[in-house]
N, C-alpha and C. Protein backbone atom coordinates (compact mmCIF):
# COMPACT_ATOMS: atom_id res chain seq x y z
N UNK A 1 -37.23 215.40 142.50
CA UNK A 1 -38.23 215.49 143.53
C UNK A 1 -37.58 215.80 144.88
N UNK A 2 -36.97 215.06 145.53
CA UNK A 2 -36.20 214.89 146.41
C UNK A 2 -34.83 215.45 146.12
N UNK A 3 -34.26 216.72 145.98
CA UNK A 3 -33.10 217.04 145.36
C UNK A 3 -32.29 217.26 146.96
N UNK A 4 -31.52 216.69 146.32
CA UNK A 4 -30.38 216.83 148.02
C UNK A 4 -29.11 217.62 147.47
N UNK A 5 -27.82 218.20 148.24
CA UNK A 5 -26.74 218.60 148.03
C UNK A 5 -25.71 218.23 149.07
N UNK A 6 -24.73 218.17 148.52
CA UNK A 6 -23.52 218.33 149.56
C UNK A 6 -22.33 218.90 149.06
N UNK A 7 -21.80 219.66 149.98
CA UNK A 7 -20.50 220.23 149.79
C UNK A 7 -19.18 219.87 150.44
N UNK A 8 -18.37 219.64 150.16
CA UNK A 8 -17.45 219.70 150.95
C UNK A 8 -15.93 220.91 150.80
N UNK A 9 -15.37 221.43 152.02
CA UNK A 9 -14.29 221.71 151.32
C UNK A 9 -14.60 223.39 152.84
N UNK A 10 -13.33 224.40 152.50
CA UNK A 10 -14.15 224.95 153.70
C UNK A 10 -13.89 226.69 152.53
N UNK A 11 -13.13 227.20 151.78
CA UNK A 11 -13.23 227.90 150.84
C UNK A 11 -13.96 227.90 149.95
N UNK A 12 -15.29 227.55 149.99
CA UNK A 12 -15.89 227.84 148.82
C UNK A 12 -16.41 229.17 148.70
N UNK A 13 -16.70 229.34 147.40
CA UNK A 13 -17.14 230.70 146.66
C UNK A 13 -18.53 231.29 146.78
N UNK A 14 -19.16 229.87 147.09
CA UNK A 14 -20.51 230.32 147.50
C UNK A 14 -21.38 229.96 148.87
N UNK A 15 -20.26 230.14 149.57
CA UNK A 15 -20.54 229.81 151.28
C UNK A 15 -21.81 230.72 151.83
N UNK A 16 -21.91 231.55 151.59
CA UNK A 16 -22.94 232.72 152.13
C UNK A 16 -24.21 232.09 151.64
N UNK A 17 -24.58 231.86 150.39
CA UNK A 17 -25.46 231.66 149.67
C UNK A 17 -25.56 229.75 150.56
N UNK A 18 -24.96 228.72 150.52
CA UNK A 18 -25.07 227.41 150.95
C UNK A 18 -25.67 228.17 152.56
N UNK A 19 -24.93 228.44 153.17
CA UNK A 19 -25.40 228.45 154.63
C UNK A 19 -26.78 229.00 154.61
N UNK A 20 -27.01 229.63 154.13
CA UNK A 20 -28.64 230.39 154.06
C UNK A 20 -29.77 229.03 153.92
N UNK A 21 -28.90 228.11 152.39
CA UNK A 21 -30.04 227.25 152.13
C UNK A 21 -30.09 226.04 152.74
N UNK A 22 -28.97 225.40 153.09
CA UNK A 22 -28.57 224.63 153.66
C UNK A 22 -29.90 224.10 155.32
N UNK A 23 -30.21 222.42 155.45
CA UNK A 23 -30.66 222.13 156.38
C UNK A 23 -30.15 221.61 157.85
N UNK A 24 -28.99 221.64 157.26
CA UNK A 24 -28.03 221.41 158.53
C UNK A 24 -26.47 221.07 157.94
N UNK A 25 -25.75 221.63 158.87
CA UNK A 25 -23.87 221.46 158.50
C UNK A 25 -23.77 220.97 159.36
N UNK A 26 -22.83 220.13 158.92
CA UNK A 26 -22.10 219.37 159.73
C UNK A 26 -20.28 219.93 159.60
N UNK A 27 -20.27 219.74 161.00
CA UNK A 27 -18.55 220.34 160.97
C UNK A 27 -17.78 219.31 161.34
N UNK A 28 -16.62 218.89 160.94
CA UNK A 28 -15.78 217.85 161.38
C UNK A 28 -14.86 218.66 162.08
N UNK A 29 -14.51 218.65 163.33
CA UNK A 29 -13.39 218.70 164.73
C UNK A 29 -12.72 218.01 164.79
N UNK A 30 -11.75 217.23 163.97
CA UNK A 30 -10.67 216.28 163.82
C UNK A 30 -9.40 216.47 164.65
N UNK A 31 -8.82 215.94 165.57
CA UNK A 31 -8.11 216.59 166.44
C UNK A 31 -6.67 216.36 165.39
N UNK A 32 -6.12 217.15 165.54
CA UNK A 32 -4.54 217.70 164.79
C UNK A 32 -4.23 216.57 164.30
N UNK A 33 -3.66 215.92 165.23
CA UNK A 33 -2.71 214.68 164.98
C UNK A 33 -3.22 213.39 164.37
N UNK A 34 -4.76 213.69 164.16
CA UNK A 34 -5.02 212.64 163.36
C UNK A 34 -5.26 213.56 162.01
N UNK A 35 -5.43 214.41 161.74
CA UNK A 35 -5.53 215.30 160.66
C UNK A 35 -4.46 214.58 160.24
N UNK A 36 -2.97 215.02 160.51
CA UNK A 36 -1.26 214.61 160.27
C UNK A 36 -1.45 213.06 159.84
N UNK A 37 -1.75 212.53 160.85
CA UNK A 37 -1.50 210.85 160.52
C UNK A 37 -2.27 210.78 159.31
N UNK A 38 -3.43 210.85 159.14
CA UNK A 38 -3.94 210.33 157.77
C UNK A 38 -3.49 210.92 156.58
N UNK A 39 -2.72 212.37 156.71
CA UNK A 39 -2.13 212.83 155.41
C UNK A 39 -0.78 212.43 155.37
N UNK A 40 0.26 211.75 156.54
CA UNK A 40 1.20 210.99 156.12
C UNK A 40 1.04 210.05 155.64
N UNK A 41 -0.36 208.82 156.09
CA UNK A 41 -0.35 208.20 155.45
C UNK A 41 -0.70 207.93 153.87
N UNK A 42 -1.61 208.76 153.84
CA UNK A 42 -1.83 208.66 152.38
C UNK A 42 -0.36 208.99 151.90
N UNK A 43 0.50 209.97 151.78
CA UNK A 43 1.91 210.21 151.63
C UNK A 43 2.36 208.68 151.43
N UNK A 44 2.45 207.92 152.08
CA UNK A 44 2.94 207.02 152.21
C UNK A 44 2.69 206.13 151.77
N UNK A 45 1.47 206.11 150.62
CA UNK A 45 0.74 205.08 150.05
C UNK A 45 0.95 205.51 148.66
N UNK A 46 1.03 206.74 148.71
CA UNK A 46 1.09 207.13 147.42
C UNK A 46 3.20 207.04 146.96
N UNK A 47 3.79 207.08 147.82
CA UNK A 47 5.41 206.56 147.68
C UNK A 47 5.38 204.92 147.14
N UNK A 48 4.74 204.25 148.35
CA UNK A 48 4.49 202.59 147.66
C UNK A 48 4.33 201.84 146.22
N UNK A 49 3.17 202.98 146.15
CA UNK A 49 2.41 202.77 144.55
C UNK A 49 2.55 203.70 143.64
N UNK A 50 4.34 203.94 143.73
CA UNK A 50 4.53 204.79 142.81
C UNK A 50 3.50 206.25 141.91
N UNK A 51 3.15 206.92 143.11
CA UNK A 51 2.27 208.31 142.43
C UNK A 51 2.87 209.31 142.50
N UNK A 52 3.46 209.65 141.24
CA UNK A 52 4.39 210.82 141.31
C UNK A 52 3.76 211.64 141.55
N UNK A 53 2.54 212.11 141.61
CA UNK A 53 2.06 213.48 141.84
C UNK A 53 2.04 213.58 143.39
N UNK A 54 2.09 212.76 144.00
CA UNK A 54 2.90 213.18 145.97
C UNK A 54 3.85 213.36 146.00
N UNK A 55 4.64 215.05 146.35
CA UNK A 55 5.97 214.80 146.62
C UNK A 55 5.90 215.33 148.29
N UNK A 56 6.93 214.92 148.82
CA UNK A 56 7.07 215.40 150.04
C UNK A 56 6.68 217.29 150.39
N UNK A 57 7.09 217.43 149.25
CA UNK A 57 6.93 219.06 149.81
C UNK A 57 5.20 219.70 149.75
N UNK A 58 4.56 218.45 148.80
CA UNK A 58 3.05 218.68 148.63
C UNK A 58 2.25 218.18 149.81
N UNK A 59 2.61 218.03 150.74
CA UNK A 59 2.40 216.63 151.68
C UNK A 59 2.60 217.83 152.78
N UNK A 60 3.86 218.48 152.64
CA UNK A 60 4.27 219.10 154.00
C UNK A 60 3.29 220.36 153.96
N UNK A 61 2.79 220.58 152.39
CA UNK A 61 1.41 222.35 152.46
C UNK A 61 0.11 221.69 152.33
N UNK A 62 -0.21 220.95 152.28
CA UNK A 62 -1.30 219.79 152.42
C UNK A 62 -1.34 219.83 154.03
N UNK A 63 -0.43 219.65 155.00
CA UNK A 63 -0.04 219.41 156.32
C UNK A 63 -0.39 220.73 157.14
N UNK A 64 0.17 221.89 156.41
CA UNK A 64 0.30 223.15 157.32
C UNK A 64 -1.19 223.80 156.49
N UNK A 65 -2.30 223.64 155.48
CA UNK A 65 -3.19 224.01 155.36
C UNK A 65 -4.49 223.26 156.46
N UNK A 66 -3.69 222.49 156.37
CA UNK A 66 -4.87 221.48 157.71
C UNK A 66 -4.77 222.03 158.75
N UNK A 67 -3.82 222.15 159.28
CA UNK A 67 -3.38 223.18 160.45
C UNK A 67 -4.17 224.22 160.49
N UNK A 68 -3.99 225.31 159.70
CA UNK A 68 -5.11 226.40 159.28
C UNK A 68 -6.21 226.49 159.88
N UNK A 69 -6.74 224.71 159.70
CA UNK A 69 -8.45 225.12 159.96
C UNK A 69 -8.80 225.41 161.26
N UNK A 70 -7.73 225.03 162.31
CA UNK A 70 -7.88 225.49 163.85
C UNK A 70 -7.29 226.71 164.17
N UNK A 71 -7.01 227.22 163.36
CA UNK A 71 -6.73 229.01 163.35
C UNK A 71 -7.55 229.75 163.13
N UNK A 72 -8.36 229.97 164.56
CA UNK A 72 -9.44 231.19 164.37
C UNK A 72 -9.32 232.33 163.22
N UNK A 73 -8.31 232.47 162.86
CA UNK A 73 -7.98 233.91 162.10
C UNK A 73 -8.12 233.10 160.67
N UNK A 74 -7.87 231.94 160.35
CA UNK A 74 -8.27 231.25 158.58
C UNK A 74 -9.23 231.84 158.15
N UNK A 75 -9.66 232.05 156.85
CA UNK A 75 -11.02 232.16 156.29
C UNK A 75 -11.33 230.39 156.19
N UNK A 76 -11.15 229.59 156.47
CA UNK A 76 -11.06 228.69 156.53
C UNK A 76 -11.19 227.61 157.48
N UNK A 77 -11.59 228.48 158.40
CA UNK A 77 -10.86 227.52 159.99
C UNK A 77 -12.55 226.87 160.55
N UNK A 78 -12.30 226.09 161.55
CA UNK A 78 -13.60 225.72 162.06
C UNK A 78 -14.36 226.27 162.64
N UNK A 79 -13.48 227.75 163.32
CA UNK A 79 -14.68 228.51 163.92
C UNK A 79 -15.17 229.13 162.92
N UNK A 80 -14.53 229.57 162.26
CA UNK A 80 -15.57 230.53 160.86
C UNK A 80 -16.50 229.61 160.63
N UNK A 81 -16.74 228.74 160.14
CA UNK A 81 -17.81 227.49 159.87
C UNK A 81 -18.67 228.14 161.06
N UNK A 82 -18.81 227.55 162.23
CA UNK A 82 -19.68 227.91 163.22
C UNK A 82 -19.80 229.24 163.49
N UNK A 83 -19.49 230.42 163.33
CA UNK A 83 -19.49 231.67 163.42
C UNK A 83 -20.36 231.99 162.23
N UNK A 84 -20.34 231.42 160.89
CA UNK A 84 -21.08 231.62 159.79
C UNK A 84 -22.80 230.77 160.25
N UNK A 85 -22.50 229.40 160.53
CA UNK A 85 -23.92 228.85 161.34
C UNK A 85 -24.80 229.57 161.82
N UNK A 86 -24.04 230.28 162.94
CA UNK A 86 -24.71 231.42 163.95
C UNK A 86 -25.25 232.25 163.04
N UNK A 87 -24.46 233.25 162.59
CA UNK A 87 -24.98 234.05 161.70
C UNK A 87 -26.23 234.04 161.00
N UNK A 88 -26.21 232.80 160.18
CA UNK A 88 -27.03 232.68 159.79
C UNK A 88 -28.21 232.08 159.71
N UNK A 89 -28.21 231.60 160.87
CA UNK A 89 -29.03 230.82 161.89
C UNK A 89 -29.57 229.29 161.54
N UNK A 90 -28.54 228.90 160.55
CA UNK A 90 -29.03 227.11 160.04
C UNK A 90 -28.40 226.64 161.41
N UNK A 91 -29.01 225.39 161.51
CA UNK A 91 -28.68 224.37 162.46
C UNK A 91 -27.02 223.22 161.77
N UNK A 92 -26.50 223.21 162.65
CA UNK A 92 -25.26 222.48 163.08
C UNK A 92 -24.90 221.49 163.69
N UNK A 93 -24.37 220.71 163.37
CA UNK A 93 -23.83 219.70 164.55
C UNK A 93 -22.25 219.45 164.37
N UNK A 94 -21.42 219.51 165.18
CA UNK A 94 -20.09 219.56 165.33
C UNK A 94 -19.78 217.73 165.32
N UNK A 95 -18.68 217.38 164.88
CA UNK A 95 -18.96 215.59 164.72
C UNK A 95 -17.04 215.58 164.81
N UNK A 96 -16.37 214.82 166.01
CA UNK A 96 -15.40 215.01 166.62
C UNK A 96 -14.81 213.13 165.94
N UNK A 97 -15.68 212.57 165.20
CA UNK A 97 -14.81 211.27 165.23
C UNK A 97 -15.80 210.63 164.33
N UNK A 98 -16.04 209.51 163.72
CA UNK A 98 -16.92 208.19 162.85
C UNK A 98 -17.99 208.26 164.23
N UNK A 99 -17.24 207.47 165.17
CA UNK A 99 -18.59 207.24 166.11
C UNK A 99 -19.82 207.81 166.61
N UNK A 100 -19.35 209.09 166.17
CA UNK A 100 -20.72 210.03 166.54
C UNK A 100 -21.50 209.94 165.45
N UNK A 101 -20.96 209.86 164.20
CA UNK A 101 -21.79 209.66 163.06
C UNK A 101 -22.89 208.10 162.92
N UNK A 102 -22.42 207.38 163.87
CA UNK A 102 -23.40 206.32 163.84
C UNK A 102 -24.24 206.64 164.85
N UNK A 103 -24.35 207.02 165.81
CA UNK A 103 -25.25 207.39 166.93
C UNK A 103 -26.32 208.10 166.75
């Protein structure tokens, strides 16, 4: 009745088609360095509790793909997100931290 969706992720395959149907995106603006901190830490949780599938070097392209998303030129990046919005004229809201999400 009520069918809802969500996506996450910023490469998907069927981005053209979501933005069209879509009732509103939300974009996360995460500033860099907390991007970094939370993927060291997980790094660092996953060393603790023995998870071999983190190695440092997965951690460091995990690190520089995050980076990416503030590179206007990504297919990936945050302005493409909002440049695709526009386009296609769904409504947006940009969300810079948790706290805005409670407000």
């Amino acid at each position: 009745q009520n069918k809802g969706w969500i996506i996450e992720g910023g490469g998907i395959d069927r981005a053209d088609e979501c933005y069209q149907k879509a009732d509103i995106v939300i974009i996360f603006n995460v500033p860099r360095f907390v991007l970094a901190r939370r993927i060291f830490k997980r790094y660092i949780h996953h060393i603790i509790y023995k998870d071999a599938s983190q190695t440092f070097l997965s951690m460091i392209k995990i690190i520089q793909r995050a980076m990416t998303y503030y590179n206007p030129k990504s297919k990936d990046s945050f302005y493409r997100h909002i440049n695709d919005c526009k386009k296609y004229k769904c409504k947006y809201i940009v969300i810079r931290d948790a706290k805005e999400i409670l407000d």
